[in-house]
PDBML (XML) file of the C-alpha atoms, coordinates in Angstrom:
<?xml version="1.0" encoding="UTF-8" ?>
<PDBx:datablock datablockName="MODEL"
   xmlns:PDBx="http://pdbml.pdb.org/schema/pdbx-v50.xsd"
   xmlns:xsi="http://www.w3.org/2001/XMLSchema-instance"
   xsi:schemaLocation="http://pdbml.pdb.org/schema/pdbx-v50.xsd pdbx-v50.xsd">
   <PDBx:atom_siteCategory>
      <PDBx:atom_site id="1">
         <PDBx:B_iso_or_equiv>0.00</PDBx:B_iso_or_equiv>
         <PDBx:Cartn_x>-198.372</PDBx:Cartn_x>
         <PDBx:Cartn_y>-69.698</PDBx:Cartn_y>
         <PDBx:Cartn_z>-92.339</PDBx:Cartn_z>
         <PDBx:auth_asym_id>A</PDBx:auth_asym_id>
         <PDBx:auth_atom_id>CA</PDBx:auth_atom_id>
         <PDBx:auth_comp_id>UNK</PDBx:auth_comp_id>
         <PDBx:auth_seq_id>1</PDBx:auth_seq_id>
         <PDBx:group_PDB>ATOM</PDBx:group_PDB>
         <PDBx:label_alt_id xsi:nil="true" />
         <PDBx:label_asym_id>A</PDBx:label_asym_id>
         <PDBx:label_atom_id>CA</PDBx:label_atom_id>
         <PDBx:label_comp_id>UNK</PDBx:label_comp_id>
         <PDBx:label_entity_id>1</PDBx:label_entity_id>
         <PDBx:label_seq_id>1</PDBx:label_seq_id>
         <PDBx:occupancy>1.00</PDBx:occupancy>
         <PDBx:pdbx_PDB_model_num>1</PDBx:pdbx_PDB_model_num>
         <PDBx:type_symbol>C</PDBx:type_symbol>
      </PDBx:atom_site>
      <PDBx:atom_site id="2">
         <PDBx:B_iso_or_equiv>0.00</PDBx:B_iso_or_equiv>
         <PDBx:Cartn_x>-196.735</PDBx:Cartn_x>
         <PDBx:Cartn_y>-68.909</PDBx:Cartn_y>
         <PDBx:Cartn_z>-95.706</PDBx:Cartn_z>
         <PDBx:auth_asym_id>A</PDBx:auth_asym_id>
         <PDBx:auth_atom_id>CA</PDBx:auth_atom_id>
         <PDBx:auth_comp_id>UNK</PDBx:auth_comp_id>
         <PDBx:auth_seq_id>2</PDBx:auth_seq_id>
         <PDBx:group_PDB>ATOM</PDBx:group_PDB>
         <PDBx:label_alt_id xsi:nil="true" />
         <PDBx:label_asym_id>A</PDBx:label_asym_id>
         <PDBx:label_atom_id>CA</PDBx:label_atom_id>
         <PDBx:label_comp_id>UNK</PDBx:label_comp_id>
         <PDBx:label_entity_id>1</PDBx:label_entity_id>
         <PDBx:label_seq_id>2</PDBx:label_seq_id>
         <PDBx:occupancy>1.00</PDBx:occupancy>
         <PDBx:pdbx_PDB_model_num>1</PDBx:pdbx_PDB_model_num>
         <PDBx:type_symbol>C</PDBx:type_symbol>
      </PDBx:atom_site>
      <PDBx:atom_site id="3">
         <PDBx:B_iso_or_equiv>0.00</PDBx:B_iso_or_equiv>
         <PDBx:Cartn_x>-193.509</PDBx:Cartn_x>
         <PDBx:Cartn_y>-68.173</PDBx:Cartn_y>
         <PDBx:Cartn_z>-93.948</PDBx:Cartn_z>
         <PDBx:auth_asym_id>A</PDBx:auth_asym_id>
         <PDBx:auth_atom_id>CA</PDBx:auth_atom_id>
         <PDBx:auth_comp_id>UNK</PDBx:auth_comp_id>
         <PDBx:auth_seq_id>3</PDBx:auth_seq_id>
         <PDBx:group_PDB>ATOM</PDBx:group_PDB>
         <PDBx:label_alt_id xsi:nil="true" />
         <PDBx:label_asym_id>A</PDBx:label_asym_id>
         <PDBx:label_atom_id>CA</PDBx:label_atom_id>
         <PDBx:label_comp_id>UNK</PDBx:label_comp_id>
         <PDBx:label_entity_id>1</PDBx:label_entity_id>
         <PDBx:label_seq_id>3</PDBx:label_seq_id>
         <PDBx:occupancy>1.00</PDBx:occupancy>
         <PDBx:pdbx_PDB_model_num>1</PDBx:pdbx_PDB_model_num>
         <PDBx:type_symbol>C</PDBx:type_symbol>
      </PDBx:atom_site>
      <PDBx:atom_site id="4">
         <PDBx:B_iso_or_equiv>0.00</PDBx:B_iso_or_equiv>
         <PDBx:Cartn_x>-193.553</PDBx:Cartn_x>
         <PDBx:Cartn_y>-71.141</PDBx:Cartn_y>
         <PDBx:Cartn_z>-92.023</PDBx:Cartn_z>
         <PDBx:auth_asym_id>A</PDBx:auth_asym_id>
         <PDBx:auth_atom_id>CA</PDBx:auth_atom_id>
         <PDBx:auth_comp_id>UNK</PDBx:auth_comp_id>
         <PDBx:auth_seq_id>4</PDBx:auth_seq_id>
         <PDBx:group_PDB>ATOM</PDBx:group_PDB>
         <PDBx:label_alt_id xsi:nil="true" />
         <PDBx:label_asym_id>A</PDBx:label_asym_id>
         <PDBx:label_atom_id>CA</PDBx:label_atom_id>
         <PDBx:label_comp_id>UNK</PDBx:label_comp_id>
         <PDBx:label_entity_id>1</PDBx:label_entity_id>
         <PDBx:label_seq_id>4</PDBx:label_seq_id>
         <PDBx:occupancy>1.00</PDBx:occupancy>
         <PDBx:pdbx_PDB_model_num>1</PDBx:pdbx_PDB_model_num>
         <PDBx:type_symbol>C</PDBx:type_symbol>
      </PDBx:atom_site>
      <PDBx:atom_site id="5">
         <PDBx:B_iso_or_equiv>0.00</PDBx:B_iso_or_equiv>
         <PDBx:Cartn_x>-194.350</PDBx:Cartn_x>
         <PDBx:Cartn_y>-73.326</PDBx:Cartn_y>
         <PDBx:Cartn_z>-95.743</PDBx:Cartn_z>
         <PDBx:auth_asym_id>A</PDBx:auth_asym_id>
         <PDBx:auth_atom_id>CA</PDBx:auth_atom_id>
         <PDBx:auth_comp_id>UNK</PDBx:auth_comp_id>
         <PDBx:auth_seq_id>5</PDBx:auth_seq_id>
         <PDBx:group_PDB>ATOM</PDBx:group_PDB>
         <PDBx:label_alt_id xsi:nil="true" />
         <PDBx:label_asym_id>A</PDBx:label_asym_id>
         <PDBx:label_atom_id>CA</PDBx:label_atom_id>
         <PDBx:label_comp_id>UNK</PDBx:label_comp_id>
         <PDBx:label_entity_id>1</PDBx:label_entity_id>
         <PDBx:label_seq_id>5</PDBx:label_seq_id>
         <PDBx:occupancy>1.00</PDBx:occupancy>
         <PDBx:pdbx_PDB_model_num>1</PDBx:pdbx_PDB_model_num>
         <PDBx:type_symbol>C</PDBx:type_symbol>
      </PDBx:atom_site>
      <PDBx:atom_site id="6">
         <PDBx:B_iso_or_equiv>0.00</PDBx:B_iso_or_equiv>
         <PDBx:Cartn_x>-191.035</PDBx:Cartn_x>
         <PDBx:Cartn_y>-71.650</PDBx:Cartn_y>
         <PDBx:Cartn_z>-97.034</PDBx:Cartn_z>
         <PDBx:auth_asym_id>A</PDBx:auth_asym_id>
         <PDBx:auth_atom_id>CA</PDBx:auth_atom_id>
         <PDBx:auth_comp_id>UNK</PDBx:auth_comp_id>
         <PDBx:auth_seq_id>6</PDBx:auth_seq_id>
         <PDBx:group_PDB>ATOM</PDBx:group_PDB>
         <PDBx:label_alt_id xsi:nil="true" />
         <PDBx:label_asym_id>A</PDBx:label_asym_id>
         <PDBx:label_atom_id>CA</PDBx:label_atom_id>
         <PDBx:label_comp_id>UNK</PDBx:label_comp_id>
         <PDBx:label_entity_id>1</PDBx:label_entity_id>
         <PDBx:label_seq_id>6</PDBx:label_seq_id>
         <PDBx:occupancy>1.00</PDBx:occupancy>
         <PDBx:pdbx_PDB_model_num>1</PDBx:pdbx_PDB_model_num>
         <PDBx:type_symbol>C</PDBx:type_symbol>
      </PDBx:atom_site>
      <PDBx:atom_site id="7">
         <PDBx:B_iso_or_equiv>0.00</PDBx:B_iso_or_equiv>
         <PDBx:Cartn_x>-188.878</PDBx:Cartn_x>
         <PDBx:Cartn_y>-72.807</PDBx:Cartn_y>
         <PDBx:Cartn_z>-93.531</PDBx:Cartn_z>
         <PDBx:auth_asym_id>A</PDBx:auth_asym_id>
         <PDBx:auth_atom_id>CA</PDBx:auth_atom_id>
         <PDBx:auth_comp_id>UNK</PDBx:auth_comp_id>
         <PDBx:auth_seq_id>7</PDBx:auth_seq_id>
         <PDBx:group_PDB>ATOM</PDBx:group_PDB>
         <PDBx:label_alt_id xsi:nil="true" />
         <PDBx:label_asym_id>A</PDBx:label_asym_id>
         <PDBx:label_atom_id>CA</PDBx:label_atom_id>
         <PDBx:label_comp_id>UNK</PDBx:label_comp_id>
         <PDBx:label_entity_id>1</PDBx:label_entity_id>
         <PDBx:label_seq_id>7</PDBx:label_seq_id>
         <PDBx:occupancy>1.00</PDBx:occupancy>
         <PDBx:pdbx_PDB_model_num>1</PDBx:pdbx_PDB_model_num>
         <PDBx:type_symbol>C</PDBx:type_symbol>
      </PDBx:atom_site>
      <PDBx:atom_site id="8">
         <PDBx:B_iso_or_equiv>0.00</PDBx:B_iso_or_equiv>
         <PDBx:Cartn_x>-189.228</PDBx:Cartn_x>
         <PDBx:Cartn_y>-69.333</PDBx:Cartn_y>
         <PDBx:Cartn_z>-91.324</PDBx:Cartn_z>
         <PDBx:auth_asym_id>A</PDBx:auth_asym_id>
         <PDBx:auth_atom_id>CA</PDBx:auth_atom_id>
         <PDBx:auth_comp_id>UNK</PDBx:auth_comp_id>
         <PDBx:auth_seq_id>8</PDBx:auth_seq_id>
         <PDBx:group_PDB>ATOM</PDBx:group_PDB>
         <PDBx:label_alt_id xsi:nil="true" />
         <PDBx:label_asym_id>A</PDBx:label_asym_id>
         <PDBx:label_atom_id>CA</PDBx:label_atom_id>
         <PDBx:label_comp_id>UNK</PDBx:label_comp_id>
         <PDBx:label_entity_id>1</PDBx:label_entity_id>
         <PDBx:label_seq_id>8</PDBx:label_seq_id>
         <PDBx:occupancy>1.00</PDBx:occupancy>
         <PDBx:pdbx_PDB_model_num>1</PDBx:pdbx_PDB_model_num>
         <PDBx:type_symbol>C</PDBx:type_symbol>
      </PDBx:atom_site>
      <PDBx:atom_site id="9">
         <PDBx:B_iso_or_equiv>0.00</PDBx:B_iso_or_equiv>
         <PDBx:Cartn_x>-190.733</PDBx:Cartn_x>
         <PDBx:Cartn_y>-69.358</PDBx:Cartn_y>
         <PDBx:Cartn_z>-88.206</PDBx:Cartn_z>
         <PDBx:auth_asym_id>A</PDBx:auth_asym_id>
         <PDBx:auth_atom_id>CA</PDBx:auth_atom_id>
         <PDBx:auth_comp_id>UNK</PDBx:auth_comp_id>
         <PDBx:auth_seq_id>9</PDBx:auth_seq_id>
         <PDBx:group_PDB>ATOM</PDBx:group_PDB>
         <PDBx:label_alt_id xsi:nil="true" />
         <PDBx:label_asym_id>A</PDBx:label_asym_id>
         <PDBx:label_atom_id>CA</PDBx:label_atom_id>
         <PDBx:label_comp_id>UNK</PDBx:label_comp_id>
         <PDBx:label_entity_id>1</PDBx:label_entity_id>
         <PDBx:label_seq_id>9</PDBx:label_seq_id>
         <PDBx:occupancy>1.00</PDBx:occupancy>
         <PDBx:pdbx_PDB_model_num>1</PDBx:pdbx_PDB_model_num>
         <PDBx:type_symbol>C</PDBx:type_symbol>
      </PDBx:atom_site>
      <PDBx:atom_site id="10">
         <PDBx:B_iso_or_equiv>0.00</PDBx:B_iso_or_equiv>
         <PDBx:Cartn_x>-192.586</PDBx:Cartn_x>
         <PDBx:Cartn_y>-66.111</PDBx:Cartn_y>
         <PDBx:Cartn_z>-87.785</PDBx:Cartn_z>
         <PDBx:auth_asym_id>A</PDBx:auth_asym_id>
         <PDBx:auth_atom_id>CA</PDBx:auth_atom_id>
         <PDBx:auth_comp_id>UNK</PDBx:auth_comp_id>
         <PDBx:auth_seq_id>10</PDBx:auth_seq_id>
         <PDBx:group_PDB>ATOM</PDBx:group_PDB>
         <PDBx:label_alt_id xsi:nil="true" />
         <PDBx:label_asym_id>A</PDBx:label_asym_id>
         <PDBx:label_atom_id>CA</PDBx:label_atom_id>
         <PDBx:label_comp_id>UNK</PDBx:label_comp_id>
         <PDBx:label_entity_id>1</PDBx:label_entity_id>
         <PDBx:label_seq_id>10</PDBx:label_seq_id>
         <PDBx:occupancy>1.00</PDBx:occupancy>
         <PDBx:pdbx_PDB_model_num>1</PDBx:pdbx_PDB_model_num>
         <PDBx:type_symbol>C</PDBx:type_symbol>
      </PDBx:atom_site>
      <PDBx:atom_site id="11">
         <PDBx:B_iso_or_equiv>0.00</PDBx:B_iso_or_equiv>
         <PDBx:Cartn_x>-195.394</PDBx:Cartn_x>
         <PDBx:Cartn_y>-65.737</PDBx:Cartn_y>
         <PDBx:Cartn_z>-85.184</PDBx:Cartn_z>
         <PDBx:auth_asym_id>A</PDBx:auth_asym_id>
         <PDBx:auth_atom_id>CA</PDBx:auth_atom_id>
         <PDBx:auth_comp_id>UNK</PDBx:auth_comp_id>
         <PDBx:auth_seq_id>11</PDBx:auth_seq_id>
         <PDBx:group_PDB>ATOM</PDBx:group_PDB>
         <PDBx:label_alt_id xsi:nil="true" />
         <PDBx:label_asym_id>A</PDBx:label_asym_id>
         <PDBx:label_atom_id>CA</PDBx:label_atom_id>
         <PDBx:label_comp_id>UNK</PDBx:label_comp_id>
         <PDBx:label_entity_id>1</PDBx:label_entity_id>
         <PDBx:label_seq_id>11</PDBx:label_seq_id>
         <PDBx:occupancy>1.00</PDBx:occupancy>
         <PDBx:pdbx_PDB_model_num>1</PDBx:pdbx_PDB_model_num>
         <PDBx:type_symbol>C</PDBx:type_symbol>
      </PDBx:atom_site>
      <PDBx:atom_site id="12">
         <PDBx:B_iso_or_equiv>0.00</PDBx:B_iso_or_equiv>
         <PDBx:Cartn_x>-198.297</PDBx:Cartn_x>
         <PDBx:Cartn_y>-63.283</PDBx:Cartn_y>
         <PDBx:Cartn_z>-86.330</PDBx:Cartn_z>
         <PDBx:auth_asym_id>A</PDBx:auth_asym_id>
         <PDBx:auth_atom_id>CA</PDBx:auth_atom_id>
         <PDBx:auth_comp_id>UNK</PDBx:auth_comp_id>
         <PDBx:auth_seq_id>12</PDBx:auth_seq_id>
         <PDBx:group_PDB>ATOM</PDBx:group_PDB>
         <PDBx:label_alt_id xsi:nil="true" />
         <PDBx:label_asym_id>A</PDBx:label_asym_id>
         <PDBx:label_atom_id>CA</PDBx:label_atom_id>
         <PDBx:label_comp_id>UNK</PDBx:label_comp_id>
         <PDBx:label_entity_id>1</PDBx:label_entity_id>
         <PDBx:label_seq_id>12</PDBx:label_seq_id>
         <PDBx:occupancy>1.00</PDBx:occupancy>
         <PDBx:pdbx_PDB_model_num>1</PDBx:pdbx_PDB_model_num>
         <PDBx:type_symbol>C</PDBx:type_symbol>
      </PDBx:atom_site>
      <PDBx:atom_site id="13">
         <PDBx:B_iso_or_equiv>0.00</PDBx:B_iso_or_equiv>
         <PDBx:Cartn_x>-199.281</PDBx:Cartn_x>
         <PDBx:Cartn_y>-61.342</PDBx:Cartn_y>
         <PDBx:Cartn_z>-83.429</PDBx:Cartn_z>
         <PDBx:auth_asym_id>A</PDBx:auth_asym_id>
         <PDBx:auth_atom_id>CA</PDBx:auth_atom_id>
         <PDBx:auth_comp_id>UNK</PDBx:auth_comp_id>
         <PDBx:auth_seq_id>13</PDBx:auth_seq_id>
         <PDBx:group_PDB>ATOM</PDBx:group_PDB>
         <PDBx:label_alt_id xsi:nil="true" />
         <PDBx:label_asym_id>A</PDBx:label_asym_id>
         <PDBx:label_atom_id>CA</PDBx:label_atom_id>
         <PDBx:label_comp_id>UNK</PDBx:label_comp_id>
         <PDBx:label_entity_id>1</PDBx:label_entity_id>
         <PDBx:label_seq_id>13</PDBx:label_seq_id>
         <PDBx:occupancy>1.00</PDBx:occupancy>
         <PDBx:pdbx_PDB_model_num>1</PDBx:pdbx_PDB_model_num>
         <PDBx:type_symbol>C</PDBx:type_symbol>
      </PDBx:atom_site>
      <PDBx:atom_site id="14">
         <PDBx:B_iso_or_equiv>0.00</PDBx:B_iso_or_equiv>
         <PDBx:Cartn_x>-202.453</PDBx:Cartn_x>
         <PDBx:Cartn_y>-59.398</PDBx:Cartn_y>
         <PDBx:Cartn_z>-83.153</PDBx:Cartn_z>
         <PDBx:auth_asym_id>A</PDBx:auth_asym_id>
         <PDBx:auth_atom_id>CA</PDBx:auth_atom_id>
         <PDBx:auth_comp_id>UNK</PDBx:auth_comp_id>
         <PDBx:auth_seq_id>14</PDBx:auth_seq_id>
         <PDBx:group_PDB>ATOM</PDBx:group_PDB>
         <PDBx:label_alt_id xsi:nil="true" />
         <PDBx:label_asym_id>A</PDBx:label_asym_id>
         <PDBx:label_atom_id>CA</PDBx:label_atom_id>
         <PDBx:label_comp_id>UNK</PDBx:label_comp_id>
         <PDBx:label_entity_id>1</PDBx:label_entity_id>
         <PDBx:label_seq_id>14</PDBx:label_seq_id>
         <PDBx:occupancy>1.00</PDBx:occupancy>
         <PDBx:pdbx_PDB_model_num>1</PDBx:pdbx_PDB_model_num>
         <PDBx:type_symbol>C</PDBx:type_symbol>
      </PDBx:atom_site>
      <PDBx:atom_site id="15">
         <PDBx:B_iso_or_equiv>0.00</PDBx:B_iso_or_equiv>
         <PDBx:Cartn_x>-204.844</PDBx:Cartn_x>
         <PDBx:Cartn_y>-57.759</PDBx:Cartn_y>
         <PDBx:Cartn_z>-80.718</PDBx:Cartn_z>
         <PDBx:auth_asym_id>A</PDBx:auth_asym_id>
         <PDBx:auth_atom_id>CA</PDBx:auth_atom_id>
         <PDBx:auth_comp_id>UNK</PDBx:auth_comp_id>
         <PDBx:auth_seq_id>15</PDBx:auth_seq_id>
         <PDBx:group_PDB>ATOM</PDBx:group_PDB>
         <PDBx:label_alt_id xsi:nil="true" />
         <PDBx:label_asym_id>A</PDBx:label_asym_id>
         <PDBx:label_atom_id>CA</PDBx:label_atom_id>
         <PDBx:label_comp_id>UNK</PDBx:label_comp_id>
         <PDBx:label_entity_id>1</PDBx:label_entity_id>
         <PDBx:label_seq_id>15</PDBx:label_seq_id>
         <PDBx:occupancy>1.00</PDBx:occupancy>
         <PDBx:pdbx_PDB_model_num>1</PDBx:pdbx_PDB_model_num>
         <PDBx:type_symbol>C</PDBx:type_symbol>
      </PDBx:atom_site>
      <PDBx:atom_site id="16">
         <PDBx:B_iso_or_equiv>0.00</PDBx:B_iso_or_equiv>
         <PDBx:Cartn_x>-204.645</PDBx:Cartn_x>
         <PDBx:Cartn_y>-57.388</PDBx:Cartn_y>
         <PDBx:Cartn_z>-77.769</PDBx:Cartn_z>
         <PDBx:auth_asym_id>A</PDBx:auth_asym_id>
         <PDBx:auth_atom_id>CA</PDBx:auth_atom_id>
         <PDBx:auth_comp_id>UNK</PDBx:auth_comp_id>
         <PDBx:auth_seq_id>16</PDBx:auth_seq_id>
         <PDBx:group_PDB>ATOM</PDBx:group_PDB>
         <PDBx:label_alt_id xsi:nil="true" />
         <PDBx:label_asym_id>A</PDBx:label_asym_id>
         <PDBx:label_atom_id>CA</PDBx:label_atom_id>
         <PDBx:label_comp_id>UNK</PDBx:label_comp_id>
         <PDBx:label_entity_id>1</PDBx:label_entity_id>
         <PDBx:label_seq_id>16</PDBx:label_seq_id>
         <PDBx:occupancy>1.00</PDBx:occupancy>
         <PDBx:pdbx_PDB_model_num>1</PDBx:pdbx_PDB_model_num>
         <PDBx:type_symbol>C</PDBx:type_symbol>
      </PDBx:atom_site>
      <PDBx:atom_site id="17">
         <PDBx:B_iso_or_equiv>0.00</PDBx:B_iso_or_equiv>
         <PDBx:Cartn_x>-200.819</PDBx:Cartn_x>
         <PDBx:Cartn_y>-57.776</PDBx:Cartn_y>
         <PDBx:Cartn_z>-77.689</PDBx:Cartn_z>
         <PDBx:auth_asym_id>A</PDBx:auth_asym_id>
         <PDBx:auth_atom_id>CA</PDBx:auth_atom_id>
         <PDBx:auth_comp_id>UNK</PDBx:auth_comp_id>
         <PDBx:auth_seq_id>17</PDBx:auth_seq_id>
         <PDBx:group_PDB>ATOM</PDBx:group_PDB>
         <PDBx:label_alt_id xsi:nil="true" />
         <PDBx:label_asym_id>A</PDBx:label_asym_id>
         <PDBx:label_atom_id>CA</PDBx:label_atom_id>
         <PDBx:label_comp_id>UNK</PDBx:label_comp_id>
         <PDBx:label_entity_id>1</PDBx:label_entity_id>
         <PDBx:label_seq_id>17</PDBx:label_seq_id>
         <PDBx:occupancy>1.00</PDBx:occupancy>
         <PDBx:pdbx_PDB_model_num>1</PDBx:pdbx_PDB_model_num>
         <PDBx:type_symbol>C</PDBx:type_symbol>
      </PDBx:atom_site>
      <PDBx:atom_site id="18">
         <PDBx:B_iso_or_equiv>0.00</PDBx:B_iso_or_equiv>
         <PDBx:Cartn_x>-200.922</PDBx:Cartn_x>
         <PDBx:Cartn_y>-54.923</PDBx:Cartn_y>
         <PDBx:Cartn_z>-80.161</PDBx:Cartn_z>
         <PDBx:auth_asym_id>A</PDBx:auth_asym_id>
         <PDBx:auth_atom_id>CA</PDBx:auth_atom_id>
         <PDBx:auth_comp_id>UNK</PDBx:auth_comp_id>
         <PDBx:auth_seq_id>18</PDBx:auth_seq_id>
         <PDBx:group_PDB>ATOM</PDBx:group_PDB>
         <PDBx:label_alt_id xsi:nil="true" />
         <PDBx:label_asym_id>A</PDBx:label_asym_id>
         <PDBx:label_atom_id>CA</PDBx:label_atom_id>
         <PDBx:label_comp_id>UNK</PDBx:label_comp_id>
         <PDBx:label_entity_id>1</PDBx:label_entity_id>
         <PDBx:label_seq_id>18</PDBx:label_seq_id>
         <PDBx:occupancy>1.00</PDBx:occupancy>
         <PDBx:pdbx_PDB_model_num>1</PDBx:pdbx_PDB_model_num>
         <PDBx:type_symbol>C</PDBx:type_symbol>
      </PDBx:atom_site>
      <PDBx:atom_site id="19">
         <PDBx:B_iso_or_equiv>0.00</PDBx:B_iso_or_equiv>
         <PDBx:Cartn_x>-203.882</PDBx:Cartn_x>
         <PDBx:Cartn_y>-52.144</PDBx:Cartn_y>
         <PDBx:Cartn_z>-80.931</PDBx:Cartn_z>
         <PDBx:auth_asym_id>A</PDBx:auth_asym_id>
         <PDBx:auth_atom_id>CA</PDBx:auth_atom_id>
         <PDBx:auth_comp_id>UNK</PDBx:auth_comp_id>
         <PDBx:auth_seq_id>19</PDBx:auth_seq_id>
         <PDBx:group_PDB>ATOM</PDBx:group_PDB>
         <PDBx:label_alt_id xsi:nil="true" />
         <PDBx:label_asym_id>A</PDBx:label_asym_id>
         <PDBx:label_atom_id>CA</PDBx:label_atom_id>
         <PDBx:label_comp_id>UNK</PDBx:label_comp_id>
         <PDBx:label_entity_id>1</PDBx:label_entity_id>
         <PDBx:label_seq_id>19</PDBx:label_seq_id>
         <PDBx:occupancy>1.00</PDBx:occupancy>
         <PDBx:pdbx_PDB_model_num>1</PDBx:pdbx_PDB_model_num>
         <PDBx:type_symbol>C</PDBx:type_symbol>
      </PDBx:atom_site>
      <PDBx:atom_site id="20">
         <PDBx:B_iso_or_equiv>0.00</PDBx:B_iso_or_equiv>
         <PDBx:Cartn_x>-206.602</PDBx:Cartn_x>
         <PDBx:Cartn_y>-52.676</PDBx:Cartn_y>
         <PDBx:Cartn_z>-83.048</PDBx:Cartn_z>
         <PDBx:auth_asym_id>A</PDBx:auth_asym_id>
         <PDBx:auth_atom_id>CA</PDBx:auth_atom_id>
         <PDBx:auth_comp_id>UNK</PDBx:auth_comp_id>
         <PDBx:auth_seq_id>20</PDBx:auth_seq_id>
         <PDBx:group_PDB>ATOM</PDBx:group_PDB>
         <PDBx:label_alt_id xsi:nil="true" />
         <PDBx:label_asym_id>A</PDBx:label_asym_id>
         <PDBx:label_atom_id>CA</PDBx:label_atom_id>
         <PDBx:label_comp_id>UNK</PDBx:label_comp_id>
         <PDBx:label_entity_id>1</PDBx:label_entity_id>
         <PDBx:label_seq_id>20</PDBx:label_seq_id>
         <PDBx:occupancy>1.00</PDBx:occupancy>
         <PDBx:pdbx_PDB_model_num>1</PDBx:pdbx_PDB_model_num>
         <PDBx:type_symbol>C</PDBx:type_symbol>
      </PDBx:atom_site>
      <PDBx:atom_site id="21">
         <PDBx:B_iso_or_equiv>0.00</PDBx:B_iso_or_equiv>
         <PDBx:Cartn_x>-205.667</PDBx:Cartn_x>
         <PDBx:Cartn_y>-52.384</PDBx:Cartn_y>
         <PDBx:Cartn_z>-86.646</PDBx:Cartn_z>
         <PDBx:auth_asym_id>A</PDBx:auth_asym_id>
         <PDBx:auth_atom_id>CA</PDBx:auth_atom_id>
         <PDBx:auth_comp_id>UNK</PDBx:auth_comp_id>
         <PDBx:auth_seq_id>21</PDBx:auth_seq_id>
         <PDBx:group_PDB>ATOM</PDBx:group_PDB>
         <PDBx:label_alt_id xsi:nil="true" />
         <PDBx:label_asym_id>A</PDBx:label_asym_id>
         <PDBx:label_atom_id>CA</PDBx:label_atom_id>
         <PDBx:label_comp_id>UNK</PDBx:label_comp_id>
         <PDBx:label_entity_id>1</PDBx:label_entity_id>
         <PDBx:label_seq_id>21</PDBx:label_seq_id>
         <PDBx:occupancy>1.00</PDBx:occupancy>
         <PDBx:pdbx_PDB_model_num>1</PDBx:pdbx_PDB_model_num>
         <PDBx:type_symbol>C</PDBx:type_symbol>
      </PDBx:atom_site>
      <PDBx:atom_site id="22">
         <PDBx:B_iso_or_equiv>0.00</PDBx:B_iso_or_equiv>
         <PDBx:Cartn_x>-201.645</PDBx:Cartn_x>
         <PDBx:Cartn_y>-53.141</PDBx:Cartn_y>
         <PDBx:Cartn_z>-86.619</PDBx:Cartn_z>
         <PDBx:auth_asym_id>A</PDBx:auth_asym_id>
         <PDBx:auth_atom_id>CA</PDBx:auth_atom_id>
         <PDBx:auth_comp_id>UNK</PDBx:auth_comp_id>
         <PDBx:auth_seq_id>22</PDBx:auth_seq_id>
         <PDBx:group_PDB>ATOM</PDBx:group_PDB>
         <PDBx:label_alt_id xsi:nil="true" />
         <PDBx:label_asym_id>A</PDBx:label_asym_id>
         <PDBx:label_atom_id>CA</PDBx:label_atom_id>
         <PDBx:label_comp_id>UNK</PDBx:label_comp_id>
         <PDBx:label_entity_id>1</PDBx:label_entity_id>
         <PDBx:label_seq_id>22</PDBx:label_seq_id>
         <PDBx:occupancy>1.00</PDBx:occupancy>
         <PDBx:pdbx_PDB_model_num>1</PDBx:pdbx_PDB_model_num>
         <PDBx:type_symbol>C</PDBx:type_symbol>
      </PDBx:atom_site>
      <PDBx:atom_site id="23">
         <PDBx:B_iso_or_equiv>0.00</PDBx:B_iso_or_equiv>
         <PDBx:Cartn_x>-201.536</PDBx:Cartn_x>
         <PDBx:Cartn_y>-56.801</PDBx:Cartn_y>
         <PDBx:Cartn_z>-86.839</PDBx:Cartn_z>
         <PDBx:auth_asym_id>A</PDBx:auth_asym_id>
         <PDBx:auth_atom_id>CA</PDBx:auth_atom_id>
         <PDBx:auth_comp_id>UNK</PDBx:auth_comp_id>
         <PDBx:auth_seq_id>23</PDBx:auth_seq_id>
         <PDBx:group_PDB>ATOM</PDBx:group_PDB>
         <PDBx:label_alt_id xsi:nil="true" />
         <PDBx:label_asym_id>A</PDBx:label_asym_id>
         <PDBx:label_atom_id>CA</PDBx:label_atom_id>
         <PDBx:label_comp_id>UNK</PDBx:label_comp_id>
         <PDBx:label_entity_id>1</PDBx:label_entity_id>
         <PDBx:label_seq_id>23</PDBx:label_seq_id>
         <PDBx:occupancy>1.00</PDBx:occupancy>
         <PDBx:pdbx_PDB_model_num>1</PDBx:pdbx_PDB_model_num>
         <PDBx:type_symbol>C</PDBx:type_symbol>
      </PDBx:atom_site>
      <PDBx:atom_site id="24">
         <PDBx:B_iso_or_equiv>0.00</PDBx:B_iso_or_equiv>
         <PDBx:Cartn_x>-197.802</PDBx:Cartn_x>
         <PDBx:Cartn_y>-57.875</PDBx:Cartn_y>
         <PDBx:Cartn_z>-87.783</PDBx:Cartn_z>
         <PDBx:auth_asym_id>A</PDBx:auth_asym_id>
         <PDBx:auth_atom_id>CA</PDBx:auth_atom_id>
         <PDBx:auth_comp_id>UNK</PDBx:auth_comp_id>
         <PDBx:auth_seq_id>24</PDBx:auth_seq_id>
         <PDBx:group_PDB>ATOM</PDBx:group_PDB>
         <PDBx:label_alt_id xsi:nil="true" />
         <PDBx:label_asym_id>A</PDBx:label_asym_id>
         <PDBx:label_atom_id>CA</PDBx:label_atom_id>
         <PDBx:label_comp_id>UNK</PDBx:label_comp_id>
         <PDBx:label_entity_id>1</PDBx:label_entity_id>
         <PDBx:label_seq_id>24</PDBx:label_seq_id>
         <PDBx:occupancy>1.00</PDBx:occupancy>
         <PDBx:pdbx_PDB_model_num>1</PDBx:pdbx_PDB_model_num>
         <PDBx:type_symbol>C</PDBx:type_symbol>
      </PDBx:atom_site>
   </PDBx:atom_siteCategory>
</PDBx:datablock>
């Protein structure tokens, strides 16, 4: 969200798509 304030789009993907724990 802070990304996307300062004009980046940057989609946070977390679990499932990844393991549990490695959010990016």
């Amino acid at each position: 969200s802070a990304l996307e304030a300062e004009g980046i789009a940057a989609v946070a993907v977390r679990p499932p798509t990844v393991p549990d724990g490695t959010a990016r």
